[in-house]
Protein backbone atom coordinates (compact mmCIF):
# COMPACT_ATOMS: atom_id res chain seq x y z
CA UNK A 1 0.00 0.00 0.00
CA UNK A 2 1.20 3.32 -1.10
CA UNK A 3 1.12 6.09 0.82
CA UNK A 4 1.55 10.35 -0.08
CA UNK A 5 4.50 11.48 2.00
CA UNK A 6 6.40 14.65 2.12
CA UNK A 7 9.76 14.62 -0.55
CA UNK A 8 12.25 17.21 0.63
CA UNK A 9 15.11 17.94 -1.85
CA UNK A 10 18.12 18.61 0.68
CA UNK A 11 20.69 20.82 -1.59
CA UNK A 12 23.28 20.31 1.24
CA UNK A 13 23.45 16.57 1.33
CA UNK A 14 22.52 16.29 -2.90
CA UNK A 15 19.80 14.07 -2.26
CA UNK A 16 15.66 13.46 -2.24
CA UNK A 17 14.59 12.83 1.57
CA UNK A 18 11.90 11.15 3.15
CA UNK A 19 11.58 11.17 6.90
CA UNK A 20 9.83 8.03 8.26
CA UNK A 21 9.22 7.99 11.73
CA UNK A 22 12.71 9.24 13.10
CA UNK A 23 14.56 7.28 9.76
CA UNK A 24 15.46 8.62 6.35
CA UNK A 25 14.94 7.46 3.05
CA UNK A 26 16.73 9.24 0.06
CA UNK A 27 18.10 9.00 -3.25
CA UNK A 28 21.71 10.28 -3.88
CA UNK A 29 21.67 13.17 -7.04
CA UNK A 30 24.60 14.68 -8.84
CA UNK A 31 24.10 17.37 -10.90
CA UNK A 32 26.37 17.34 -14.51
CA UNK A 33 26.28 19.48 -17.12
CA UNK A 34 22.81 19.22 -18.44
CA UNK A 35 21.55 15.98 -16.60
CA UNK A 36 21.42 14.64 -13.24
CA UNK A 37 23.28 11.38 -11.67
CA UNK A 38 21.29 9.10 -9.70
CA UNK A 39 23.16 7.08 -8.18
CA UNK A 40 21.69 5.27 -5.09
CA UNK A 41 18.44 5.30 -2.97
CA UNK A 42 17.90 4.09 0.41
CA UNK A 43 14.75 2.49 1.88
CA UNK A 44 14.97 1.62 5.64
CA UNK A 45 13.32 -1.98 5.65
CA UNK A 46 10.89 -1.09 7.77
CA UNK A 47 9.46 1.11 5.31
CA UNK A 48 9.79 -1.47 2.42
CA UNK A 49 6.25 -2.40 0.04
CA UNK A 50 5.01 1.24 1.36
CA UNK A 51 5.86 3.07 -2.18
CA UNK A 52 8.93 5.10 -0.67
CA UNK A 53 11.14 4.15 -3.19
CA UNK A 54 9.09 5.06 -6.28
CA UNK A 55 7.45 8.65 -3.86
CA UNK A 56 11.90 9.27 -4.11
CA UNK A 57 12.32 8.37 -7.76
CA UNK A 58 9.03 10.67 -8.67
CA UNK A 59 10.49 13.73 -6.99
CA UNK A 60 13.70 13.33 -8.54
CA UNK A 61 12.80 12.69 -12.35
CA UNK A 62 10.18 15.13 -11.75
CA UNK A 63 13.20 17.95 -10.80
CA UNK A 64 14.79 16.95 -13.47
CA UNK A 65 12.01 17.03 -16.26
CA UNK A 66 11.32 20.80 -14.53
CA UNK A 67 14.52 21.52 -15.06
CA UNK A 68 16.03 20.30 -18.28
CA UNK A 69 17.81 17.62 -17.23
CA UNK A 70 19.03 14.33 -18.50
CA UNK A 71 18.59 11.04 -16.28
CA UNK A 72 21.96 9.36 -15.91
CA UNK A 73 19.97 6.33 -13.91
CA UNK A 74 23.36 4.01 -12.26
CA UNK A 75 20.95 3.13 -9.37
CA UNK A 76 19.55 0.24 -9.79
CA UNK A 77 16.25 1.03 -8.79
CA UNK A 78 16.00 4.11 -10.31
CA UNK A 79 16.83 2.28 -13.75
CA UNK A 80 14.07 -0.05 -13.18
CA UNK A 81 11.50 2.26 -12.13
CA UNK A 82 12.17 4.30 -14.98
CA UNK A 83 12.17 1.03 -16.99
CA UNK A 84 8.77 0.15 -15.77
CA UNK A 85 7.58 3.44 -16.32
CA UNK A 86 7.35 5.08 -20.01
CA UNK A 87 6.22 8.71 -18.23
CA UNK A 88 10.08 9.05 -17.99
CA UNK A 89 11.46 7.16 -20.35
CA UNK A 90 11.83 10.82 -22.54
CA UNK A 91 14.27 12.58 -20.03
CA UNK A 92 16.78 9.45 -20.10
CA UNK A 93 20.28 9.90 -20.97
CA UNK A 94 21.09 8.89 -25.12
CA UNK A 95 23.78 6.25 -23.32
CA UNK A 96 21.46 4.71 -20.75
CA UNK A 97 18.30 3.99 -22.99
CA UNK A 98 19.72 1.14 -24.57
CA UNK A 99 20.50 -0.46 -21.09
CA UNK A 100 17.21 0.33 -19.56
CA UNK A 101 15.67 -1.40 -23.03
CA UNK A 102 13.94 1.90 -23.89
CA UNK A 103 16.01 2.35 -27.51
């Protein structure tokens, strides 16, 4: 079951937060020239199967499609959300659609 919860986009640690009862969840961004690394997310398992993951990979493609950017997915479940979902599949990287299988 999927729930709404607040995204914050902390500048200062380059990531996508979610604060779960006194834990955080987050994906890792890097900002390149003209796209956005994401590199790594982390889901405490106690908040596993309640649709943090995919809540952080939203709020980060959505940045980037607001801001320009190009996906450079290298976290694993990033690339397969993205994979999964064809909403995003524009914003991807020219190197990383072949990977993802979205050529």
């Amino acid at each position: 079951m999927s729930e709404t919860l607040n995204v914050v986009m902390n500048e200062e640690a380059r990531r996508f937060e979610i604060e779960l009862e006194g834990d955080v969840a987050f994906a890792e961004y890097r900002l390149v020239d003209h796209g956005i690394i994401l590199p790594h997310t982390v889901v405490p398992d106690a908040f596993e199967g309640r649709g943090v993951g995919s809540q952080l990979a939203k709020a980060a493609l959505g940045y980037a499609r607001e801001q320009g950017l190009k996906v450079i997915p290298t976290c694993p479940f990033i690339a397969a959300y993205i994979a999964k979902h064809p909403e995003w599949h524009d914003i991807v990287h020219d190197t990383y659609r072949r990977q993802l299988g979205i050529d």
